[in-house]
C-alpha atoms as a PDB file:
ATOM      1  CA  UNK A   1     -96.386  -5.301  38.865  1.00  0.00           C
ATOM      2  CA  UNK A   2     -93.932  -6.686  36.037  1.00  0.00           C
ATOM      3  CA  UNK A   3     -94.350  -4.537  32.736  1.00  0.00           C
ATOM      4  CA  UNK A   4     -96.135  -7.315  29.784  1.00  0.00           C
ATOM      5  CA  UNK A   5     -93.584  -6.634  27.298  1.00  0.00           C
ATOM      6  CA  UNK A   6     -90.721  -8.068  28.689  1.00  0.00           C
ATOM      7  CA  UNK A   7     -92.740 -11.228  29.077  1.00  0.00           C
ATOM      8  CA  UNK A   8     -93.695 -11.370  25.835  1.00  0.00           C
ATOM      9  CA  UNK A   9     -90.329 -10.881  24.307  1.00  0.00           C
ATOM     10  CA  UNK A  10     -88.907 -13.468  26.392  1.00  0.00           C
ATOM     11  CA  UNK A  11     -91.921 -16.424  24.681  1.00  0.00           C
ATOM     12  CA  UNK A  12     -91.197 -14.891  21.018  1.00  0.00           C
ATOM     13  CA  UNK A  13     -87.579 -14.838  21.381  1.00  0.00           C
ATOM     14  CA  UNK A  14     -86.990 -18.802  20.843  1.00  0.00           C
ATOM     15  CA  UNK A  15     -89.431 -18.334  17.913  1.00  0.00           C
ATOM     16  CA  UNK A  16     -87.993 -16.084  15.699  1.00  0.00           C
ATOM     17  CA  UNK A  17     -84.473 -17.752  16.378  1.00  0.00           C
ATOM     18  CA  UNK A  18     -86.170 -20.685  15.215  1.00  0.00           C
ATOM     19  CA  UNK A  19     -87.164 -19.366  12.079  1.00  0.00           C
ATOM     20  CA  UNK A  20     -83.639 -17.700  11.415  1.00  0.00           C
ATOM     21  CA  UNK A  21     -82.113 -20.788  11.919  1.00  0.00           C
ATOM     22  CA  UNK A  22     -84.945 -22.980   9.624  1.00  0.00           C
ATOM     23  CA  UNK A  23     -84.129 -19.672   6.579  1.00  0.00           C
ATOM     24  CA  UNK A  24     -80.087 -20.327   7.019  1.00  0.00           C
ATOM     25  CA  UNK A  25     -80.398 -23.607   4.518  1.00  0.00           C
ATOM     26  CA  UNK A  26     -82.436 -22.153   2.331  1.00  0.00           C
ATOM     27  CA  UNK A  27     -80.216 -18.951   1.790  1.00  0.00           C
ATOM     28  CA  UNK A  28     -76.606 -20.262   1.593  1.00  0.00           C
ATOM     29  CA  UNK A  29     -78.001 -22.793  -1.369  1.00  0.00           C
ATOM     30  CA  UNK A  30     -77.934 -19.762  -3.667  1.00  0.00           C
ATOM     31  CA  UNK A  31     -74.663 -19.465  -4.975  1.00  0.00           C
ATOM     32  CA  UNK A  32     -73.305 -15.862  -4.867  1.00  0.00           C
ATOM     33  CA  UNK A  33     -73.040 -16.190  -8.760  1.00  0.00           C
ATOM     34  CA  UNK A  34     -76.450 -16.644  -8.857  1.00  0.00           C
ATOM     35  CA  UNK A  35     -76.930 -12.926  -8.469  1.00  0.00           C
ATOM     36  CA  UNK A  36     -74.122 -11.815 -10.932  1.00  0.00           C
ATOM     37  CA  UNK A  37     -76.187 -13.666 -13.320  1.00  0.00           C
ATOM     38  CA  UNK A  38     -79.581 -12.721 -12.992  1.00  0.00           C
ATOM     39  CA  UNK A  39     -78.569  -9.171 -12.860  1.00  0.00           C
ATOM     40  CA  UNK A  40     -76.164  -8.905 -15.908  1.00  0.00           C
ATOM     41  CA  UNK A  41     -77.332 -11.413 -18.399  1.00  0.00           C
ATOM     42  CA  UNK A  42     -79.968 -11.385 -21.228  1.00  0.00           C
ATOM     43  CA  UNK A  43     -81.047 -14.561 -20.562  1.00  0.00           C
ATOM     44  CA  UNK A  44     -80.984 -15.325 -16.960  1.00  0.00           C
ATOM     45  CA  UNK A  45     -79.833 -18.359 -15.784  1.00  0.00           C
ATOM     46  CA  UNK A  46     -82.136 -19.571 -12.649  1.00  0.00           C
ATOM     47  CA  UNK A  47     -78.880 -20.584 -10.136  1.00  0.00           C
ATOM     48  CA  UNK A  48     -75.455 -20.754 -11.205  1.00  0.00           C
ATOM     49  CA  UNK A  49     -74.360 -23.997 -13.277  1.00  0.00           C
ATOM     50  CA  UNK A  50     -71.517 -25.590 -12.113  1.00  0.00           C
ATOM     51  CA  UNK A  51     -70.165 -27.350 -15.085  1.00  0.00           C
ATOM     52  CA  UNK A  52     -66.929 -28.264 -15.389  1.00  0.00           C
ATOM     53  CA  UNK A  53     -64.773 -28.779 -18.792  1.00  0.00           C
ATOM     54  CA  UNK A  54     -64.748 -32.354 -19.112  1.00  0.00           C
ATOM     55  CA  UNK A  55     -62.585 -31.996 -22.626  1.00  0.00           C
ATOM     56  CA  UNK A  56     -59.947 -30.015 -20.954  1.00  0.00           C
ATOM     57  CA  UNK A  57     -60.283 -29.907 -17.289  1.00  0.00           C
ATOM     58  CA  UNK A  58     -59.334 -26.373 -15.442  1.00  0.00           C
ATOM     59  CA  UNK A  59     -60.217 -24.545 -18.917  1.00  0.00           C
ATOM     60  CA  UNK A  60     -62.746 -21.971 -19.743  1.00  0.00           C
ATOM     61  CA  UNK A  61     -65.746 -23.434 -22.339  1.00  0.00           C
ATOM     62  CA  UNK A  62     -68.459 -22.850 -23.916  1.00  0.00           C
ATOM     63  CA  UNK A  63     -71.319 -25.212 -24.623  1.00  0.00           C
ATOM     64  CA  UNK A  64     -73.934 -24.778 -27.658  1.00  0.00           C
ATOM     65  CA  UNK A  65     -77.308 -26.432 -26.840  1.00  0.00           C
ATOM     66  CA  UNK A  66     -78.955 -27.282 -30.431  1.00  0.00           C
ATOM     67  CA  UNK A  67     -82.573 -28.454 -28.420  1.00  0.00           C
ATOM     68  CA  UNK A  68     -82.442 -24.702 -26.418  1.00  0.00           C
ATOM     69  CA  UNK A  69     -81.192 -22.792 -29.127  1.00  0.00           C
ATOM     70  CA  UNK A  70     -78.512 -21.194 -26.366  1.00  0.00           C
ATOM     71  CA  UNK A  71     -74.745 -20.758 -25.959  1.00  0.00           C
ATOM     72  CA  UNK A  72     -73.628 -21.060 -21.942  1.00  0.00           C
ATOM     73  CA  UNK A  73     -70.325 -20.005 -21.507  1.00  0.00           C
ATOM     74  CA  UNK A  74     -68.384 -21.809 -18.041  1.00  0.00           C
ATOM     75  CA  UNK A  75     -65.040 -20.489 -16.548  1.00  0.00           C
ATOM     76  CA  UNK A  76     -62.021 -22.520 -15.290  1.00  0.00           C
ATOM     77  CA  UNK A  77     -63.990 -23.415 -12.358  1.00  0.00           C
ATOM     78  CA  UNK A  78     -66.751 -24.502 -14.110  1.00  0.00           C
ATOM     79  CA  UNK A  79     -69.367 -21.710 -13.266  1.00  0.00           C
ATOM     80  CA  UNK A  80     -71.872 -20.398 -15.966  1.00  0.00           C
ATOM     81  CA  UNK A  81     -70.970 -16.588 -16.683  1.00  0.00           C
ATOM     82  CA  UNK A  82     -73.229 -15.994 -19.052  1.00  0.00           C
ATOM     83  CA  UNK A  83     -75.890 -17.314 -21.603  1.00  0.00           C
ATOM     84  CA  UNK A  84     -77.255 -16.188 -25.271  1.00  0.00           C
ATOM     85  CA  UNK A  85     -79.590 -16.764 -27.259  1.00  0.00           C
ATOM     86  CA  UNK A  86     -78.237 -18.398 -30.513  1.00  0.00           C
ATOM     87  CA  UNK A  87     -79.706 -19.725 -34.049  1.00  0.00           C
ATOM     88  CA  UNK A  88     -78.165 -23.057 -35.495  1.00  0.00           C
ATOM     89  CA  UNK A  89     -79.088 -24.594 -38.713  1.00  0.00           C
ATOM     90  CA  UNK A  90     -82.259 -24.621 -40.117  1.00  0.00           C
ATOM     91  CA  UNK A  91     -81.387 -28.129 -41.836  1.00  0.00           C
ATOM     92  CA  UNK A  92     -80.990 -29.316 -38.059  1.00  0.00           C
ATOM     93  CA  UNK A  93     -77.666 -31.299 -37.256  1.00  0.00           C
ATOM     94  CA  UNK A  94     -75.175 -33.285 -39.387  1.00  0.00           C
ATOM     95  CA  UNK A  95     -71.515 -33.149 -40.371  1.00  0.00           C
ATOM     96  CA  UNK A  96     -71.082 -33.666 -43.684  1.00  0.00           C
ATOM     97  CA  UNK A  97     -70.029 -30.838 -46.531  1.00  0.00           C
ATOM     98  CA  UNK A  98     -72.849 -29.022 -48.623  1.00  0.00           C
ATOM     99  CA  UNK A  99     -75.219 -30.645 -45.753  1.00  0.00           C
ATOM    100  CA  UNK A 100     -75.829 -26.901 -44.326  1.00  0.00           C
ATOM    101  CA  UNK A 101     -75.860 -28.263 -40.866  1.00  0.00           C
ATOM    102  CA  UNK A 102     -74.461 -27.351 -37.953  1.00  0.00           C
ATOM    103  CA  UNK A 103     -72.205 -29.821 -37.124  1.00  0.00           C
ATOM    104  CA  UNK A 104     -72.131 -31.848 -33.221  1.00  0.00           C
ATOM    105  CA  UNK A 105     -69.758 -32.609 -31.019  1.00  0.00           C
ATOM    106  CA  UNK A 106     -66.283 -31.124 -29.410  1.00  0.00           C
ATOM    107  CA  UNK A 107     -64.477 -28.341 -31.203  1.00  0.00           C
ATOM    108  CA  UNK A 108     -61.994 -25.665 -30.616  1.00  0.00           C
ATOM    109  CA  UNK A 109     -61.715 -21.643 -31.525  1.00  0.00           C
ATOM    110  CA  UNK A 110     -58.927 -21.724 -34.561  1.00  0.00           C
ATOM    111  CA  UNK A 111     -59.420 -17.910 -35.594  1.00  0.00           C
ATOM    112  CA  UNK A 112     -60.784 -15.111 -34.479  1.00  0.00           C
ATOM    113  CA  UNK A 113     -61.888 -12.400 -36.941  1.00  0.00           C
ATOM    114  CA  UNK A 114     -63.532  -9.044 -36.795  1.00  0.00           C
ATOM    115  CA  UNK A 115     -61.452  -7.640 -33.159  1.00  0.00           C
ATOM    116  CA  UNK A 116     -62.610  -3.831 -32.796  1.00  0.00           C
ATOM    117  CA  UNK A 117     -64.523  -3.495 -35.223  1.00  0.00           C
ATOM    118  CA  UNK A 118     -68.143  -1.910 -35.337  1.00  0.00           C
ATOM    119  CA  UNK A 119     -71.224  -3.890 -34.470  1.00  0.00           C
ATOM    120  CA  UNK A 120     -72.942  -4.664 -38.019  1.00  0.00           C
ATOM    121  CA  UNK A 121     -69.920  -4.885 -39.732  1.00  0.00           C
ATOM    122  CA  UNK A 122     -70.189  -6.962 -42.942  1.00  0.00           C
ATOM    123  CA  UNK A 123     -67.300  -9.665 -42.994  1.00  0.00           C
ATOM    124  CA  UNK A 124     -67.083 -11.390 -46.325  1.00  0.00           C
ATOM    125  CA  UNK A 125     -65.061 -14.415 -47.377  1.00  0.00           C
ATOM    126  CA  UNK A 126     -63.567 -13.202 -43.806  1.00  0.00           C
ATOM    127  CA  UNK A 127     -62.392 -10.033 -45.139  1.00  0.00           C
ATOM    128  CA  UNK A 128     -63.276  -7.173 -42.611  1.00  0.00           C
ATOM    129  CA  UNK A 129     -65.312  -4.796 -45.698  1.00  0.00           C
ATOM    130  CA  UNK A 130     -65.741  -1.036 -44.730  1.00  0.00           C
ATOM    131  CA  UNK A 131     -69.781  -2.222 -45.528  1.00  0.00           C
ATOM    132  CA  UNK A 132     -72.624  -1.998 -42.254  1.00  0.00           C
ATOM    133  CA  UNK A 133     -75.784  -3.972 -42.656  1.00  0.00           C
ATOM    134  CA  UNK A 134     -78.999  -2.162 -42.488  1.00  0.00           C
ATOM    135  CA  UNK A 135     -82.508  -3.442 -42.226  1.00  0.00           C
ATOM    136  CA  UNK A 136     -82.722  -1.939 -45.561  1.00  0.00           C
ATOM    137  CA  UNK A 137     -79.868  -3.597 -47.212  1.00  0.00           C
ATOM    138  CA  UNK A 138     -80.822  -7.402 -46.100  1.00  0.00           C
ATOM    139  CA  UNK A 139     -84.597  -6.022 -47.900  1.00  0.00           C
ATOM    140  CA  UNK A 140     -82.429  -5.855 -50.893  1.00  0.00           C
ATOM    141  CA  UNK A 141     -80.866  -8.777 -50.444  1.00  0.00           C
ATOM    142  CA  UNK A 142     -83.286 -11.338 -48.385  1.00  0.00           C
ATOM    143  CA  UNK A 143     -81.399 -14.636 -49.122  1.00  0.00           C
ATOM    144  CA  UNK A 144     -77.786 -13.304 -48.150  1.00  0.00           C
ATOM    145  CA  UNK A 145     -76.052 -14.931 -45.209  1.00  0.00           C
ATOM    146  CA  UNK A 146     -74.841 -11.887 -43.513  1.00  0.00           C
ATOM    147  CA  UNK A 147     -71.946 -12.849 -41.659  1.00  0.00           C
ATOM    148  CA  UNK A 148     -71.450  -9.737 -39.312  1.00  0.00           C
ATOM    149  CA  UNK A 149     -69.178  -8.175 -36.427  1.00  0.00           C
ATOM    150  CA  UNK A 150     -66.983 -10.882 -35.203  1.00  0.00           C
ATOM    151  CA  UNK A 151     -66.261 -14.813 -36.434  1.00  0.00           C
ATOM    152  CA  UNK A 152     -65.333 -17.237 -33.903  1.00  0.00           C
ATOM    153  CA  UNK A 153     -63.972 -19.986 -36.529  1.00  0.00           C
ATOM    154  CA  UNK A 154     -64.466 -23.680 -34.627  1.00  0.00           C
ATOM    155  CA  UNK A 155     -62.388 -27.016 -36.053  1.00  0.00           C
ATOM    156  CA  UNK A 156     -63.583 -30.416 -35.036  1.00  0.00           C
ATOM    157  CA  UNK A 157     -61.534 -32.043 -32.951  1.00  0.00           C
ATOM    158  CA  UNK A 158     -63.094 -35.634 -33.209  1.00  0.00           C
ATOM    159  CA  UNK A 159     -61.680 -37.560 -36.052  1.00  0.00           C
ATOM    160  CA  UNK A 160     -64.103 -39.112 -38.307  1.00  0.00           C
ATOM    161  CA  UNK A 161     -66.806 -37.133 -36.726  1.00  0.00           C
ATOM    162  CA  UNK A 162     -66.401 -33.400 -37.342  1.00  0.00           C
ATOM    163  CA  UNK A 163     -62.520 -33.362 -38.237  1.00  0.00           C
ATOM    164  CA  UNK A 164     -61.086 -34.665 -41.787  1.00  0.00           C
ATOM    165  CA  UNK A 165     -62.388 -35.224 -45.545  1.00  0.00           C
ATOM    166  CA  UNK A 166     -65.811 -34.694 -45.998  1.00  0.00           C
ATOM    167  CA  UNK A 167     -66.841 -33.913 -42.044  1.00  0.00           C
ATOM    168  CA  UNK A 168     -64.007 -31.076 -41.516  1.00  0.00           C
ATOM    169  CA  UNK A 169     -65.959 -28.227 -39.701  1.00  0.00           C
ATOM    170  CA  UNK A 170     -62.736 -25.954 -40.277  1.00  0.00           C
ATOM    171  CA  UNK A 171     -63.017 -27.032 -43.978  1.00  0.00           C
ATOM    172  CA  UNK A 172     -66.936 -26.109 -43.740  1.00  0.00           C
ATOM    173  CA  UNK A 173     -66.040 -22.707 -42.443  1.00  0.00           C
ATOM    174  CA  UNK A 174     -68.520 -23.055 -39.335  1.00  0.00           C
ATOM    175  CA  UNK A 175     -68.440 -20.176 -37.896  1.00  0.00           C
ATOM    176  CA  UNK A 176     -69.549 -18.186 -34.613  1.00  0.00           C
ATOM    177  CA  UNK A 177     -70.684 -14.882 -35.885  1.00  0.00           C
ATOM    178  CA  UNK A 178     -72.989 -11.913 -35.086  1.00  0.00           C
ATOM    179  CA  UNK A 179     -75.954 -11.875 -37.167  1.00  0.00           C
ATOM    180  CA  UNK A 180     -78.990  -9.164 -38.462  1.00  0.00           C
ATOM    181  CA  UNK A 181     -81.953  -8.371 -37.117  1.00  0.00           C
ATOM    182  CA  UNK A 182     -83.722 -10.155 -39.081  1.00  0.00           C
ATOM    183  CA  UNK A 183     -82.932 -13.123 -37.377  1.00  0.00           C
ATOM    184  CA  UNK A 184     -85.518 -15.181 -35.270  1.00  0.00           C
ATOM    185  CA  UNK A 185     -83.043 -15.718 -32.221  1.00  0.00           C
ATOM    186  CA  UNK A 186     -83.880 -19.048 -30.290  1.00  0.00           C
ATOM    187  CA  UNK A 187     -84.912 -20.628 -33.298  1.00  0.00           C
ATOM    188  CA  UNK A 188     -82.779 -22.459 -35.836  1.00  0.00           C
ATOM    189  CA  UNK A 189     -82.450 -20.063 -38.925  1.00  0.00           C
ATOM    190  CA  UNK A 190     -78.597 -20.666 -39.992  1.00  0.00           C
ATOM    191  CA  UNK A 191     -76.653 -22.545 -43.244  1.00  0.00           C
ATOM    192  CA  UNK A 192     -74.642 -23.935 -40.334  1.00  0.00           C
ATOM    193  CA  UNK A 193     -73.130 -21.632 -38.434  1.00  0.00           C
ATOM    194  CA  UNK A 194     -74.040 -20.607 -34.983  1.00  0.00           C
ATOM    195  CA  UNK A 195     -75.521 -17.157 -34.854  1.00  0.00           C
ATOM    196  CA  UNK A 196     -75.477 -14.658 -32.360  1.00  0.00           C
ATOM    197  CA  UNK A 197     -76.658 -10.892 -31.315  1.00  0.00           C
ATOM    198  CA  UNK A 198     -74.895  -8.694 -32.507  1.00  0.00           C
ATOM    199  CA  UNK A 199     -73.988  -7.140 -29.024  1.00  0.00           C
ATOM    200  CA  UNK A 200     -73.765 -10.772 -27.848  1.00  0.00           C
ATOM    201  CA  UNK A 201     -70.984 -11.843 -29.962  1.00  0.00           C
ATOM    202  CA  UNK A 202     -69.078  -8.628 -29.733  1.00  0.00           C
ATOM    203  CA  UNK A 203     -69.296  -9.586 -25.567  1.00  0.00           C
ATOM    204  CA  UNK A 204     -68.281 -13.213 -26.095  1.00  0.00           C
ATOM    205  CA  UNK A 205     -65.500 -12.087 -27.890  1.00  0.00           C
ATOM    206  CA  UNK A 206     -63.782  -9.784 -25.640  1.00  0.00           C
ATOM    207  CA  UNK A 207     -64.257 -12.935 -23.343  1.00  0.00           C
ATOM    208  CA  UNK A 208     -62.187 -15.708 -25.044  1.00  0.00           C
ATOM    209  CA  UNK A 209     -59.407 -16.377 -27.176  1.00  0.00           C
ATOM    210  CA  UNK A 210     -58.319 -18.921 -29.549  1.00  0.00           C
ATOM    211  CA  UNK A 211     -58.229 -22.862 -28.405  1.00  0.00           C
ATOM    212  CA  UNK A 212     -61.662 -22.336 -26.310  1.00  0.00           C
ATOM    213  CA  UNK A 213     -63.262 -25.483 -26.229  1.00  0.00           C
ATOM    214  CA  UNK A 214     -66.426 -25.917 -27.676  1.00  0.00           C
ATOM    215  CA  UNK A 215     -69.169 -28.501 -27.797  1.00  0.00           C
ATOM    216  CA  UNK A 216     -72.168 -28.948 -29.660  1.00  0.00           C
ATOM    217  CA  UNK A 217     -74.711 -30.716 -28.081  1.00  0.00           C
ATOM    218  CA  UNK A 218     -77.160 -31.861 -29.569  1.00  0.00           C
ATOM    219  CA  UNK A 219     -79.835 -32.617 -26.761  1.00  0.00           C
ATOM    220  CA  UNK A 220     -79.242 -30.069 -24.692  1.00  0.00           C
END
């Protein structure tokens, strides 16, 4: 008499290769980046974006979304490394001078201030000071714009729009820049600028270089 077992194997055999082969779709749609992301980033991205530069194609860029209140930066090949929480303008968006708005559109990194220095580093009239903000010291000072760590200083580059008399971002000194912890990340809290974590923008930093592309978009 013929042992069950075999038997059995043999009428489950074509079922479970069924349902391997039925999984196989499902599993190579996750991009491996998917992972690197999820595990490593703050603020996870659900599958890795595949976005390519459209300004400069083949280049590294970053993209600020004004409606998410995030910063996603994209490699050469167009895949999302990593995202941040950020904090735009409180005035919303606009491009004119004294508007205290954080201006839309494409830009570019012109300087880059504050490399190697310590996280909470006070930069003023970006001049690296030997100053570190404190919870305490913003208390003192509630209405300062602490400008802190590292500045990632953006130019337009749309005449008209961002770039030239009264719409110059450069001229508006719009910065990228680490911020306190007083700051309600996610939400827009800024004179203009684009703030970031500390910890954030000292990351970001050590990731670019000057001429990174840069757009501000405002319905994203």
């Amino acid at each position: 008499m013929l042992h069950p077992l075999p038997r059995l194997s043999a009428l489950l055999l074509p079922a479970l290769l069924l349902l391997v082969h039925l999984s196989l779709p499902a599993l190579a749609a996750t991009p491996p980046e998917a992972s690197y992301l999820l595990a490593s980033q703050q603020q996870p991205l659900v599958a890795a974006a595949i976005k390519p530069n459209p300004y400069t194609p083949g280049m590294p860029w970053l993209e600020i979304g004004v409606r998410s209140q995030s910063l996603v930066y994209y490699d050469e090949l167009g895949v999302a490394r990593a995202r941040y929480a950020v904090s735009t303008a409180k005035n919303g968006v606009g491009e004119q001078e004294n508007s205290y708005q954080t201006p839309r559109g494409w830009h570019r990194v012109c300087e880059r201030i504050g490399d190697g220095v310590e996280a909470g580093t006070i930069i003023y009239r970006r001049q690296v000071t030997p100053w570190k903000y404190t919870p305490q010291l913003h208390q003192e000072y509630p209405d300062k714009d602490w400008i802190l760590t590292r500045i990632l200083w953006l130019c337009g580059m749309e005449p008209g729009k961002n770039q030239g008399g009264p719409v110059d971002s450069y001229d508006r000194a719009i910065y990228i820049h680490g911020a306190g912890e007083h700051v309600a990340f996610g939400t827009p809290t800024s004179r203009g600028c684009v703030r970031m974590r500390n910890e954030d923008i000292i990351e970001l930093f050590a990731q670019t270089g000057n001429g990174l592309d840069v757009l501000i978009n405002e319905n994203l």
